[in-house]
C-alpha atoms as a PDB file:
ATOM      1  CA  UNK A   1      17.029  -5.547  -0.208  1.00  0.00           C
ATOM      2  CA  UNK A   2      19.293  -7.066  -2.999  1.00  0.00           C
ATOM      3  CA  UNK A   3      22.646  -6.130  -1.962  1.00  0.00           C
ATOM      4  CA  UNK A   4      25.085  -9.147  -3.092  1.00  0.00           C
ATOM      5  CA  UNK A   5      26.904 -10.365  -6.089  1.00  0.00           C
ATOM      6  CA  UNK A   6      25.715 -14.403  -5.335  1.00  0.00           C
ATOM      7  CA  UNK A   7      28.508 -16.289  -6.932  1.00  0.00           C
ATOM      8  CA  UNK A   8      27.303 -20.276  -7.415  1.00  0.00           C
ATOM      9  CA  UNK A   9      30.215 -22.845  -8.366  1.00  0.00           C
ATOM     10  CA  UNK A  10      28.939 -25.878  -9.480  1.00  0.00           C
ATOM     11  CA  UNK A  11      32.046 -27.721 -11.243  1.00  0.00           C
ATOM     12  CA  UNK A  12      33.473 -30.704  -9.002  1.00  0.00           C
ATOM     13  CA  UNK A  13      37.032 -29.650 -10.411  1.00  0.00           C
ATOM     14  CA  UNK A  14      38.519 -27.779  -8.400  1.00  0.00           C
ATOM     15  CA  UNK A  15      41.782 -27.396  -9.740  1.00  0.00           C
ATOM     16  CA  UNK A  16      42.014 -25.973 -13.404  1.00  0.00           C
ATOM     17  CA  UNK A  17      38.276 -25.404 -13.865  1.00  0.00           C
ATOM     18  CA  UNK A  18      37.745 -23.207 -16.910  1.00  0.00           C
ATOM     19  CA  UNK A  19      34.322 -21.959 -15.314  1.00  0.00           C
ATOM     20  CA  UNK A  20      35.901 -21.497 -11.838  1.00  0.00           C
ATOM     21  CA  UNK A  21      38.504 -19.728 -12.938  1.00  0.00           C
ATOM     22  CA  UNK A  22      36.115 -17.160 -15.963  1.00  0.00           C
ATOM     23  CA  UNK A  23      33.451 -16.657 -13.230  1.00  0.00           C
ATOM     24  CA  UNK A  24      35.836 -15.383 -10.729  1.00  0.00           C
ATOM     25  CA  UNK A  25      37.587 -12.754 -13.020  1.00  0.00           C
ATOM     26  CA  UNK A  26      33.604 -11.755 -13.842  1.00  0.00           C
ATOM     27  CA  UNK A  27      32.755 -11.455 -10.357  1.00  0.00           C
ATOM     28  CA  UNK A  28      35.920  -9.345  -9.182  1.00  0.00           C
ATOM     29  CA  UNK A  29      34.814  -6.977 -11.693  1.00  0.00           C
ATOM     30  CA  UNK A  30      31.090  -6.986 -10.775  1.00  0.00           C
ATOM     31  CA  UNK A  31      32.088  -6.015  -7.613  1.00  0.00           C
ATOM     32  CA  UNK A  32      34.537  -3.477  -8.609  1.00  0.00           C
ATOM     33  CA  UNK A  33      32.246  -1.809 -10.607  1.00  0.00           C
ATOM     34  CA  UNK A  34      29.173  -2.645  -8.209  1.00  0.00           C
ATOM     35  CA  UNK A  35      30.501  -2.117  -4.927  1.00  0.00           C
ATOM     36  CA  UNK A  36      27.977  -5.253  -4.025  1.00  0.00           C
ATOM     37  CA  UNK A  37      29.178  -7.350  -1.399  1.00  0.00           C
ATOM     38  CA  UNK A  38      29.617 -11.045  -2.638  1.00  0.00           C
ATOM     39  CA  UNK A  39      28.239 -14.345  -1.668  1.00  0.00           C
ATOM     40  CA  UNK A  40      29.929 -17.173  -2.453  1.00  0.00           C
ATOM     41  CA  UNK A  41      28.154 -20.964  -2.505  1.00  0.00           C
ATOM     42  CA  UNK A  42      30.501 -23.880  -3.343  1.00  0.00           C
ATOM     43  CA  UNK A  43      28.064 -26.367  -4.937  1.00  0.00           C
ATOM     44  CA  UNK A  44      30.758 -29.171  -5.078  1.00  0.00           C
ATOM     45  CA  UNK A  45      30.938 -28.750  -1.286  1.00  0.00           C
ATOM     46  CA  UNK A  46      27.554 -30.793  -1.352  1.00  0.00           C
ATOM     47  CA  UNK A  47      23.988 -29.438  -1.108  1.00  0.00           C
ATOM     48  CA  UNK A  48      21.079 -31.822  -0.078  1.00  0.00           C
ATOM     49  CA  UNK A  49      18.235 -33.466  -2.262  1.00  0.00           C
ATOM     50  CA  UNK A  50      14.497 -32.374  -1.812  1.00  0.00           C
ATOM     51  CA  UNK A  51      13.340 -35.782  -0.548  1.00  0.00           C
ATOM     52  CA  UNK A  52       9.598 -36.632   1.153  1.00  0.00           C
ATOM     53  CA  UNK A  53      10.077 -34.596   4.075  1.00  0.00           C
ATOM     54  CA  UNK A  54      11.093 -31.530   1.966  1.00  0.00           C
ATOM     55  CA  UNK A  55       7.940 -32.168  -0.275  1.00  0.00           C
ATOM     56  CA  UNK A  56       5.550 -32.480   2.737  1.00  0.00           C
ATOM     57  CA  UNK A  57       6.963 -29.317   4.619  1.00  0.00           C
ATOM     58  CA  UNK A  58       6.855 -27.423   1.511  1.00  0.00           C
ATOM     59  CA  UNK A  59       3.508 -27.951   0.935  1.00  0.00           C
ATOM     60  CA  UNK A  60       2.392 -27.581   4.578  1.00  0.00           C
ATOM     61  CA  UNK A  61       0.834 -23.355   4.886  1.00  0.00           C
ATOM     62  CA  UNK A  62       3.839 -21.413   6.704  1.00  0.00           C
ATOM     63  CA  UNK A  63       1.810 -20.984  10.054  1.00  0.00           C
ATOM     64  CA  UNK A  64       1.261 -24.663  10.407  1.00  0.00           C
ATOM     65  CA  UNK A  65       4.730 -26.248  10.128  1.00  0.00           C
ATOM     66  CA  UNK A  66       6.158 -27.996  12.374  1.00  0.00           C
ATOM     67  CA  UNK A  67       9.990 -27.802  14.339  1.00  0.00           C
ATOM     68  CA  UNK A  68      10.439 -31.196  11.792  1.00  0.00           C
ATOM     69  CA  UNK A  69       9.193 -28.921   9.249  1.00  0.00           C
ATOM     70  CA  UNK A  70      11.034 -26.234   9.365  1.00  0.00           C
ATOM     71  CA  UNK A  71      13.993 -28.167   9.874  1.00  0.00           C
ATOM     72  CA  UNK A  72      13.394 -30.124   6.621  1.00  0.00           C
ATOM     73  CA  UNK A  73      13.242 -26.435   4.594  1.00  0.00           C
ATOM     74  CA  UNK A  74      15.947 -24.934   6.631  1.00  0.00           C
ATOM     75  CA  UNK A  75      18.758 -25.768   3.859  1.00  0.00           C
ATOM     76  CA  UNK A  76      16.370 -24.459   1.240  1.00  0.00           C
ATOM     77  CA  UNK A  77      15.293 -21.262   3.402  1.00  0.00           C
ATOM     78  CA  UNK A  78      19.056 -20.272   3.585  1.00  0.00           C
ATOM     79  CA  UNK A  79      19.658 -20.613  -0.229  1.00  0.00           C
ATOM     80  CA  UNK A  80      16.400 -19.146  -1.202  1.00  0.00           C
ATOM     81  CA  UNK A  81      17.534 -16.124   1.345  1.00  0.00           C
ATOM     82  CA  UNK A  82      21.011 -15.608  -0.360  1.00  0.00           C
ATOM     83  CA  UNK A  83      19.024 -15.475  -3.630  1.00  0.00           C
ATOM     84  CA  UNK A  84      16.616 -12.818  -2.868  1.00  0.00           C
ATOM     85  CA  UNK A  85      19.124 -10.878  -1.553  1.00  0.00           C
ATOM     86  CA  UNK A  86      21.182 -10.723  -4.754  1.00  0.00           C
ATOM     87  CA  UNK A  87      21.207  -8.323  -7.181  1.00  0.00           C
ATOM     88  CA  UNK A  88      23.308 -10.067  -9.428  1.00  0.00           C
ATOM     89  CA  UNK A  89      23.706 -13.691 -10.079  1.00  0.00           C
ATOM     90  CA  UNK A  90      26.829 -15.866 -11.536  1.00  0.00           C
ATOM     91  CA  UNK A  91      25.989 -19.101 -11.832  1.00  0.00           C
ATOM     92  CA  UNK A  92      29.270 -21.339 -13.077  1.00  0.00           C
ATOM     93  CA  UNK A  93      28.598 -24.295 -14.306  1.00  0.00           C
ATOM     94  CA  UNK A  94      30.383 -27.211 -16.969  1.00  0.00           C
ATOM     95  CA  UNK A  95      28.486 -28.861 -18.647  1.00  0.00           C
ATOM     96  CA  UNK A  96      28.363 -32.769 -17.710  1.00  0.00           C
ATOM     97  CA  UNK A  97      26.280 -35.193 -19.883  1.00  0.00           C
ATOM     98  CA  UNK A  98      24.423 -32.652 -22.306  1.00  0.00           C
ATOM     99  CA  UNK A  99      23.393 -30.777 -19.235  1.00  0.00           C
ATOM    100  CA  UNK A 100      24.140 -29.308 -15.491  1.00  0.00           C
ATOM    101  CA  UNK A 101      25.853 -31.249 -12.506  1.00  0.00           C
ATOM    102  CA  UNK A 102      23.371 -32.560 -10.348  1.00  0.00           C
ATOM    103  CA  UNK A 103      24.781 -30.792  -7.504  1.00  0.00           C
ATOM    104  CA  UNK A 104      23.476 -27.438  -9.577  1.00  0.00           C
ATOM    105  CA  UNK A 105      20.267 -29.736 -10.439  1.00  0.00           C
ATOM    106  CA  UNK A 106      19.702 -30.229  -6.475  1.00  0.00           C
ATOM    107  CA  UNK A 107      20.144 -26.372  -6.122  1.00  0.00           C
ATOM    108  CA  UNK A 108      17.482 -25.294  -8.220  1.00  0.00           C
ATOM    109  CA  UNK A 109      15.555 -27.748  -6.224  1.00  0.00           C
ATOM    110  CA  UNK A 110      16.169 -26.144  -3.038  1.00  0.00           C
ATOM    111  CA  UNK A 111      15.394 -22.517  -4.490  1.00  0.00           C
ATOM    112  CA  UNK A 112      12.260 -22.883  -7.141  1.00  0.00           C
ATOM    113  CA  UNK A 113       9.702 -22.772  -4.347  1.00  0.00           C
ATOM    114  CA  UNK A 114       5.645 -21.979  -4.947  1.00  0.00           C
ATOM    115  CA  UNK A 115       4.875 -18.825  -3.155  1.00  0.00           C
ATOM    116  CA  UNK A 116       8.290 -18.231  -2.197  1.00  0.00           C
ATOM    117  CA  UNK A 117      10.360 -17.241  -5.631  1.00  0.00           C
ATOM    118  CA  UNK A 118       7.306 -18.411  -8.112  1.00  0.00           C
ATOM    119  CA  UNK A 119       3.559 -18.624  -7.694  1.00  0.00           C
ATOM    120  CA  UNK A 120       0.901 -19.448 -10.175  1.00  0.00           C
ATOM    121  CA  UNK A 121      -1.933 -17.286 -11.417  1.00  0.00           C
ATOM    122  CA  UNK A 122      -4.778 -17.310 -13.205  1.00  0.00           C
ATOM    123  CA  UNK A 123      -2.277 -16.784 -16.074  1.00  0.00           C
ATOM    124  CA  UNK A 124       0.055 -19.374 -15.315  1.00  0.00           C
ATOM    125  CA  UNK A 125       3.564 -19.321 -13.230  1.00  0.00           C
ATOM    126  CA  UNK A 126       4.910 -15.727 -12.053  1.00  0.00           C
ATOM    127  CA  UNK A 127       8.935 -15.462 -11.185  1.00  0.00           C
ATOM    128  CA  UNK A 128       9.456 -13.580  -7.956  1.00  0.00           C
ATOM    129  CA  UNK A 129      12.452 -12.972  -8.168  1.00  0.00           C
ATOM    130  CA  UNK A 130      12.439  -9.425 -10.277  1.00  0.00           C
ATOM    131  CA  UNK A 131      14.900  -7.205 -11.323  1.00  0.00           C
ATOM    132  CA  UNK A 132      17.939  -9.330 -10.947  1.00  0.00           C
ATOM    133  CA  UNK A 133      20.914  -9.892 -13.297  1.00  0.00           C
ATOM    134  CA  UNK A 134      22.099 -12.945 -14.411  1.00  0.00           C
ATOM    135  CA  UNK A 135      25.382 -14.473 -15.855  1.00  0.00           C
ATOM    136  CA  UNK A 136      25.326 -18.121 -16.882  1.00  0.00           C
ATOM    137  CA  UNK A 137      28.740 -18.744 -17.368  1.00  0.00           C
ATOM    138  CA  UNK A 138      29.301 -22.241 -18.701  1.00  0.00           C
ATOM    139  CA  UNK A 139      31.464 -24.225 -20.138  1.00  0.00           C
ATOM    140  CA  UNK A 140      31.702 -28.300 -22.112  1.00  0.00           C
ATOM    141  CA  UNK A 141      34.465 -30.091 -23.404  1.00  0.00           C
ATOM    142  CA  UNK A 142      32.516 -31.341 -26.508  1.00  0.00           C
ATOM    143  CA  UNK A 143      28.772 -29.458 -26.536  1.00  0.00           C
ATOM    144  CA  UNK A 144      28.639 -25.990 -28.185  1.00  0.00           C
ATOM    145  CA  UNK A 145      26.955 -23.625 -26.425  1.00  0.00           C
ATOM    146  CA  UNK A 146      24.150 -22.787 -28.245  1.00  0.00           C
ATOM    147  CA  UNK A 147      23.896 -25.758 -30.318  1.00  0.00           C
ATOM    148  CA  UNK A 148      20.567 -28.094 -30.815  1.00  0.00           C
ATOM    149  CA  UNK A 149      22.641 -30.505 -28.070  1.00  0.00           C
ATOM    150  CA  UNK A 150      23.584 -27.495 -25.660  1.00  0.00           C
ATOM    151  CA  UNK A 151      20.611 -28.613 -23.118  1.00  0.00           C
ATOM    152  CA  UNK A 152      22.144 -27.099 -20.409  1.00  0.00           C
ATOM    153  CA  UNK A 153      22.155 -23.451 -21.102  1.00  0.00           C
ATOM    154  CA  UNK A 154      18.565 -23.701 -22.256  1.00  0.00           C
ATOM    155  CA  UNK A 155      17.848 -25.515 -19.199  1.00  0.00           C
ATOM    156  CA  UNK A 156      19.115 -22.598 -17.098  1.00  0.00           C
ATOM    157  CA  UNK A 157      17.923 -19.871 -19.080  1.00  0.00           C
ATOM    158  CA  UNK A 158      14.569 -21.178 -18.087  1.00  0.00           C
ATOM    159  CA  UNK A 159      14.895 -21.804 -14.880  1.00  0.00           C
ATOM    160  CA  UNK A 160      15.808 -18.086 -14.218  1.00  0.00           C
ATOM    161  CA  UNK A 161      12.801 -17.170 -16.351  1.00  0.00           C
ATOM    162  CA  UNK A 162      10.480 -19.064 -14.096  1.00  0.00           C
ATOM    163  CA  UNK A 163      11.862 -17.722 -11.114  1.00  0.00           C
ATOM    164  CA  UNK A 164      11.385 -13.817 -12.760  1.00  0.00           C
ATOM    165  CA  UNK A 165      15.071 -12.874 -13.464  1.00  0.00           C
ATOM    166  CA  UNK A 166      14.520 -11.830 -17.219  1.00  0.00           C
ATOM    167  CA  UNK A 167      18.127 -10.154 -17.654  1.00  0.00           C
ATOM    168  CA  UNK A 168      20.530 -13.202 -18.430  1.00  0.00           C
ATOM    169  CA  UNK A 169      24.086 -13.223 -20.161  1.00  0.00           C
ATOM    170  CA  UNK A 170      25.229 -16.385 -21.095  1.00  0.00           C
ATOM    171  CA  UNK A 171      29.457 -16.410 -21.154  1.00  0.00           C
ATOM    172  CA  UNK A 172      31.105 -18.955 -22.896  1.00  0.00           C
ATOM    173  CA  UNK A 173      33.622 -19.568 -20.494  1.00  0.00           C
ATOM    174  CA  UNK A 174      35.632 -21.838 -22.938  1.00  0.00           C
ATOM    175  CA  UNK A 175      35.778 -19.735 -25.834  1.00  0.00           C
ATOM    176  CA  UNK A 176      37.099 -16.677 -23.481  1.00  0.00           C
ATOM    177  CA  UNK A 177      39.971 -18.961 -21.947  1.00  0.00           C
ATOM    178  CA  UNK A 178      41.055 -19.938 -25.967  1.00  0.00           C
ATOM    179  CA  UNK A 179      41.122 -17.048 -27.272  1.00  0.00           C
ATOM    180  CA  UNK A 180      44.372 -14.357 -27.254  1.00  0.00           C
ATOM    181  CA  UNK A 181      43.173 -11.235 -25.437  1.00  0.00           C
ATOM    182  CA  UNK A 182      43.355 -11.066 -21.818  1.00  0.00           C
ATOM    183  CA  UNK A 183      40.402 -12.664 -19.817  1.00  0.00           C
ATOM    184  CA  UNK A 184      40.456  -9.407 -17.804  1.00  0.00           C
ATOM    185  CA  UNK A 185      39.582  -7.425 -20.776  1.00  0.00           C
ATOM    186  CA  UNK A 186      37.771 -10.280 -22.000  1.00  0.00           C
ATOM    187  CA  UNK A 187      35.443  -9.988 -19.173  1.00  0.00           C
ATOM    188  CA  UNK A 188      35.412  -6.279 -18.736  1.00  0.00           C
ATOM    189  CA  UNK A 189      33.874  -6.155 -22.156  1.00  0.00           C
ATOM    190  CA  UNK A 190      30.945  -8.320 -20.891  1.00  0.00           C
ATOM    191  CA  UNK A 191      30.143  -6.009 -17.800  1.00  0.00           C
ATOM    192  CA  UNK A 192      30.607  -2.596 -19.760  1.00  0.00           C
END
């Protein structure tokens, strides 16, 4: 049952982070108007790499893994769990390099799992992960969003896609904090 707000921080500021700060004010007034719980994962807390093990118990059929197996997935089971059981999704993220922090990177890793929240058909991949609503709110010192170098909201817009959440809102977190209205009113624009 999708009954969460999941709120993903991926910026490794802490302090004075423009996408910290924009995502927060957006998910206080999800949840306002909502009355979801929320979920909150701190990427910058550290989230592990898929590495052999991952691969191999991935790939092994459900019924056959092993203790080692389902120890290597158990990371990936809990974040794959928090997903399906959001209704809404705020994913913050800067934008380092032309495109997301790895720690976001490793994330999607951990969650984009065959048969789990995508499978393929005769028609290609099918997202799992239905009726779900998205905000991508992002921000870069020197990339536009939206611009032929802004790899990073592309990146996640597909990612989303693939995994079946269709209904995405990209927020230009740095824009809102520049500008002279409130960020409050700012953001309650976006929800409404």
């Amino acid at each position: 049952m999708n009954n969460t707000i999941l709120h993903i921080n991926s910026s490794e500021r802490i302090q004075d982070s423009v996408t910290r700060q924009v995502s927060a004010e957006l998910v206080s007034q999800l949840q306002k108007q909502s009355g979801l719980a929320i979920k909150s994962r701190d990427l910058a807390k550290g989230i592990p790499f898929i590495n052999e093990d991952w691969i191999h118990a991935n790939f092994t059929d459900p019924e056959q893994r092993t203790e080692q197996n389902r120890q290597a997935l158990a990371t990936s089971d809990q974040l794959v769990e928090e997903l399906q059981a959001a209704e809404i999704l705020v994913i913050a993220s800067p934008i380092y390099n032309f495109s997301v922090p790895a720690v976001l990177k490793a994330w999607i890793d951990q969650v984009a799992r065959a048969r789990v929240t995508f499978r393929y058909t005769e028609n290609g991949p099918e997202g799992l992960l239905k009726a779900k609503k998205a905000y991508l709110v992002m921000a870069s010192g020197g990339v536009p969003l939206g611009s032929e170098v802004d790899y990073a909201s592309t990146y996640l817009k597909q990612v989303m896609n693939f995994l079946g959440i269709q209904d995405i809102t990209v927020v230009d977190a740095g824009s809102l904090i520049q500008e002279t209205e409130t960020l409050t009113q700012k953001i309650a624009d976006i929800v409404s």
